[in-house]
C-alpha atoms as a PDB file:
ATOM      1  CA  UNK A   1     135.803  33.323 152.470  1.00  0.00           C
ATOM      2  CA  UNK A   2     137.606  30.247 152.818  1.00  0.00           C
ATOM      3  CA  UNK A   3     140.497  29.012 149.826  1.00  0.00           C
ATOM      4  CA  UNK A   4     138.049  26.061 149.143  1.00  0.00           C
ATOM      5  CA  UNK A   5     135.260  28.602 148.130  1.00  0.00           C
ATOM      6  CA  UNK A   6     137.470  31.091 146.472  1.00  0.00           C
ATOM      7  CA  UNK A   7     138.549  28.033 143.956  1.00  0.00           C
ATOM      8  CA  UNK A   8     135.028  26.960 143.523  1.00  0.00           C
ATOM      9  CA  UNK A   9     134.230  30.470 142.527  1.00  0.00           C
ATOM     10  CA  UNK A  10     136.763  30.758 140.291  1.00  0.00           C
ATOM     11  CA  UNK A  11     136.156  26.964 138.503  1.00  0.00           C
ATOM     12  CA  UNK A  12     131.916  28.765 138.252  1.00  0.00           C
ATOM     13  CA  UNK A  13     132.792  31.864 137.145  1.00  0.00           C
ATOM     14  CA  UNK A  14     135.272  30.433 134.397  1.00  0.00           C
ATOM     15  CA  UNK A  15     132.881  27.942 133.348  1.00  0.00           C
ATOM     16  CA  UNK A  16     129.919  30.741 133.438  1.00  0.00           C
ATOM     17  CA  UNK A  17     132.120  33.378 131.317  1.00  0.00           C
ATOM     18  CA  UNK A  18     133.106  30.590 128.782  1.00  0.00           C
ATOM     19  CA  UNK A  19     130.036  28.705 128.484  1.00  0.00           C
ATOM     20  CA  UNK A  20     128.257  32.071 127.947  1.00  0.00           C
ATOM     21  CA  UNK A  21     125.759  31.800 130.812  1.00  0.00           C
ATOM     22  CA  UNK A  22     127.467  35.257 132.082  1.00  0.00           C
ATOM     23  CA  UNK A  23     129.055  38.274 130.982  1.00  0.00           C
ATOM     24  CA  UNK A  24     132.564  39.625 132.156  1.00  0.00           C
ATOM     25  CA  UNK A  25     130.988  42.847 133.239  1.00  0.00           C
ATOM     26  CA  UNK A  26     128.106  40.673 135.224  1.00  0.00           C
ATOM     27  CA  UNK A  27     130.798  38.524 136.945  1.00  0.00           C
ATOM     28  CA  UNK A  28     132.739  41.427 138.108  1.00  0.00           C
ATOM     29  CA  UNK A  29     129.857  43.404 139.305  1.00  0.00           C
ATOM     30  CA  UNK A  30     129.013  40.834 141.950  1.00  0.00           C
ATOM     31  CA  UNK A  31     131.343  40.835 144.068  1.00  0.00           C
ATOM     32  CA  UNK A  32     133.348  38.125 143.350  1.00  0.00           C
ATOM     33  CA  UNK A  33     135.011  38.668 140.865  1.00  0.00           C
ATOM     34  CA  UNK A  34     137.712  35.424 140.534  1.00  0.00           C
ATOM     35  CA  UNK A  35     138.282  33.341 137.578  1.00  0.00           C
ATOM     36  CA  UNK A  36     140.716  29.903 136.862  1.00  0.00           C
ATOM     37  CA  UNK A  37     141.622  31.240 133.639  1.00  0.00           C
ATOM     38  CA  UNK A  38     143.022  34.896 132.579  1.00  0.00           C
ATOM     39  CA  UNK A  39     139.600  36.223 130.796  1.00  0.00           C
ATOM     40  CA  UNK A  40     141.879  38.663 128.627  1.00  0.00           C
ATOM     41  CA  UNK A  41     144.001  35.952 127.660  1.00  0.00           C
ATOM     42  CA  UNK A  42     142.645  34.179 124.585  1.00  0.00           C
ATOM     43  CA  UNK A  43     141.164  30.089 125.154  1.00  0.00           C
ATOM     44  CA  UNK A  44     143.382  26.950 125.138  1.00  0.00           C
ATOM     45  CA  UNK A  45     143.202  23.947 125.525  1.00  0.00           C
ATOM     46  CA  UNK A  46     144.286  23.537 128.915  1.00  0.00           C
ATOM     47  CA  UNK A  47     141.665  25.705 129.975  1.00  0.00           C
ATOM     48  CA  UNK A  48     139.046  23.218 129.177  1.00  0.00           C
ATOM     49  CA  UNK A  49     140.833  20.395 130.613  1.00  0.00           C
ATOM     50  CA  UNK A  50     141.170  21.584 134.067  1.00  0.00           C
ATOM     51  CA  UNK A  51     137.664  22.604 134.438  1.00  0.00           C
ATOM     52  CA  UNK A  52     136.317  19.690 133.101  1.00  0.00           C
ATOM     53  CA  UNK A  53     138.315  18.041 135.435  1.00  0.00           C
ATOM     54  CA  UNK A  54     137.327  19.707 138.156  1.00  0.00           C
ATOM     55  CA  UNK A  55     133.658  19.278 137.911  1.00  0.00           C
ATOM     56  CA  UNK A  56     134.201  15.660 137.321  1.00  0.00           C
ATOM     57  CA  UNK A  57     135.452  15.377 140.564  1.00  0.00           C
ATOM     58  CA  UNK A  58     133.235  17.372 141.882  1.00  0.00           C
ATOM     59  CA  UNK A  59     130.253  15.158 139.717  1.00  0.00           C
ATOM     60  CA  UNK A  60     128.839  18.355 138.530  1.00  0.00           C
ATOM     61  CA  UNK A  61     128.099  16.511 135.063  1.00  0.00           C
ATOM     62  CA  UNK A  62     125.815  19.436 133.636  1.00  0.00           C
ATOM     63  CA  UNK A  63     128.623  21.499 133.613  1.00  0.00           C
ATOM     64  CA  UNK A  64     130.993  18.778 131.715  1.00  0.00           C
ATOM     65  CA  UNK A  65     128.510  18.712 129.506  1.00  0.00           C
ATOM     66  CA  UNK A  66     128.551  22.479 128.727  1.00  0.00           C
ATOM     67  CA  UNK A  67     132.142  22.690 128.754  1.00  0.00           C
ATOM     68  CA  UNK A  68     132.552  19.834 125.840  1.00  0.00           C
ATOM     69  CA  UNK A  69     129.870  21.536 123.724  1.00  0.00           C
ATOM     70  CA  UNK A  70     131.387  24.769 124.037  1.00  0.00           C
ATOM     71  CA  UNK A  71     134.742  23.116 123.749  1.00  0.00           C
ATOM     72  CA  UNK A  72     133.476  21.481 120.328  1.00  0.00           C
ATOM     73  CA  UNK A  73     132.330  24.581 118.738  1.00  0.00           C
ATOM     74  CA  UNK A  74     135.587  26.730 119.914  1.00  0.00           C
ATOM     75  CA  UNK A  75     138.086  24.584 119.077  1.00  0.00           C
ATOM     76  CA  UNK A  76     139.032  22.156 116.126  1.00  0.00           C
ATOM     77  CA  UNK A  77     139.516  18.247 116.733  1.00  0.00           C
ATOM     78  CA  UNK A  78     143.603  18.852 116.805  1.00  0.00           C
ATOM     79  CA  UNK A  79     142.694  21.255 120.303  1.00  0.00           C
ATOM     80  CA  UNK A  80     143.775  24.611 117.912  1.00  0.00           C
ATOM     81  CA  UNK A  81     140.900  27.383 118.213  1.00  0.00           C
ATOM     82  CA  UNK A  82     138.185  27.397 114.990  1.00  0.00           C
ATOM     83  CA  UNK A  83     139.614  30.352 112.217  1.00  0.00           C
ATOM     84  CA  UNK A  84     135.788  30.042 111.247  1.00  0.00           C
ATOM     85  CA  UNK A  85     134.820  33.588 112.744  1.00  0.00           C
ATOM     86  CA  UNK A  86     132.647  35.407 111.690  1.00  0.00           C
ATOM     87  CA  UNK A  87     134.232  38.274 109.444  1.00  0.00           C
ATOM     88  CA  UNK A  88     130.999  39.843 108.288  1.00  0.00           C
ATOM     89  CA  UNK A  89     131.162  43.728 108.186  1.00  0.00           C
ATOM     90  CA  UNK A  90     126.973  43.597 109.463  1.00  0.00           C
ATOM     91  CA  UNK A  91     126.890  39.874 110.904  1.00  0.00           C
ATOM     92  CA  UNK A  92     123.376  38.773 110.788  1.00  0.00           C
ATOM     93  CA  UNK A  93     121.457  37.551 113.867  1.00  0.00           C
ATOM     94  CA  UNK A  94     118.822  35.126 113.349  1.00  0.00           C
ATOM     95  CA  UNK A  95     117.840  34.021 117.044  1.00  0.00           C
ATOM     96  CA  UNK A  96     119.778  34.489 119.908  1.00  0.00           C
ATOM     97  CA  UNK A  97     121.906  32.062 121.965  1.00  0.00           C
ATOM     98  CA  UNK A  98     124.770  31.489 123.973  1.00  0.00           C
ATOM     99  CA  UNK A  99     127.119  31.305 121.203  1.00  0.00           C
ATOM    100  CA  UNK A 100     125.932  33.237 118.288  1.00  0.00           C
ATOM    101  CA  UNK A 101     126.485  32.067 114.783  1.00  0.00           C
ATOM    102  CA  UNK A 102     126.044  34.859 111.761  1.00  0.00           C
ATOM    103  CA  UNK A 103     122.872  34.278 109.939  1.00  0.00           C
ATOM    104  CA  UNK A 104     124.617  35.172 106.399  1.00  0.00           C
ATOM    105  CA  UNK A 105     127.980  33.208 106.811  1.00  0.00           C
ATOM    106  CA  UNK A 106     127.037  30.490 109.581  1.00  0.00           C
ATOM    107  CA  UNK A 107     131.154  31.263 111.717  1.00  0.00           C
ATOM    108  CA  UNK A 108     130.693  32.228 115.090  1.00  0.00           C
ATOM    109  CA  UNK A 109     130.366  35.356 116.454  1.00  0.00           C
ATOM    110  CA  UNK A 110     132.575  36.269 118.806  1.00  0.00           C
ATOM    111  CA  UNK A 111     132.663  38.933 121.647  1.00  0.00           C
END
């Protein structure tokens, strides 16, 4: 595998564990298990930048798009993370989605 595709990996596999479309556990079971960010480490700012930068260059525009709608419900205007979590002791689940928000409070539910 050439560097090129090993940062292209990384930049997907970011973007896939962030955005949702993938689970840690899926990532690393496939074999390729890079990322651009430290999965453990919580989300900043920075993060979001530099992938959104580099699927701009790369004109992947679908995936800017992902990133800035995650990015929006993540993260308040001033680029700090959202304290609106969901703290429910039995969070309810109305319908399922990439990010899921508690039926009975409406924060995000994190995993």
């Amino acid at each position: 595998m050439t560097e090129t595709q090993i940062i292209h990996i990384s930049m997907l596999n970011s973007y896939n564990l962030i955005t949702g479309n993938a689970s840690f556990d899926e990532i690393m079971d496939s074999g390729v298990g890079f990322f651009a960010h430290l999965p453990s480490d919580p989300l900043t700012d920075e993060t979001f930048k530099l992938l959104t930068w580099y699927f701009q260059e790369r004109e992947m525009f679908e995936e800017c798009a992902d990133l800035r709608n995650t990015y929006e419900l993540l993260f308040n205007p001033d680029g700090t993370l959202r304290d609106t979590l969901c703290e429910c002791d039995y969070p309810v689940i109305d319908f399922y989605s990439k990010h899921m928000l508690c039926g009975e409070c409406g924060h995000l539910i994190r995993r």
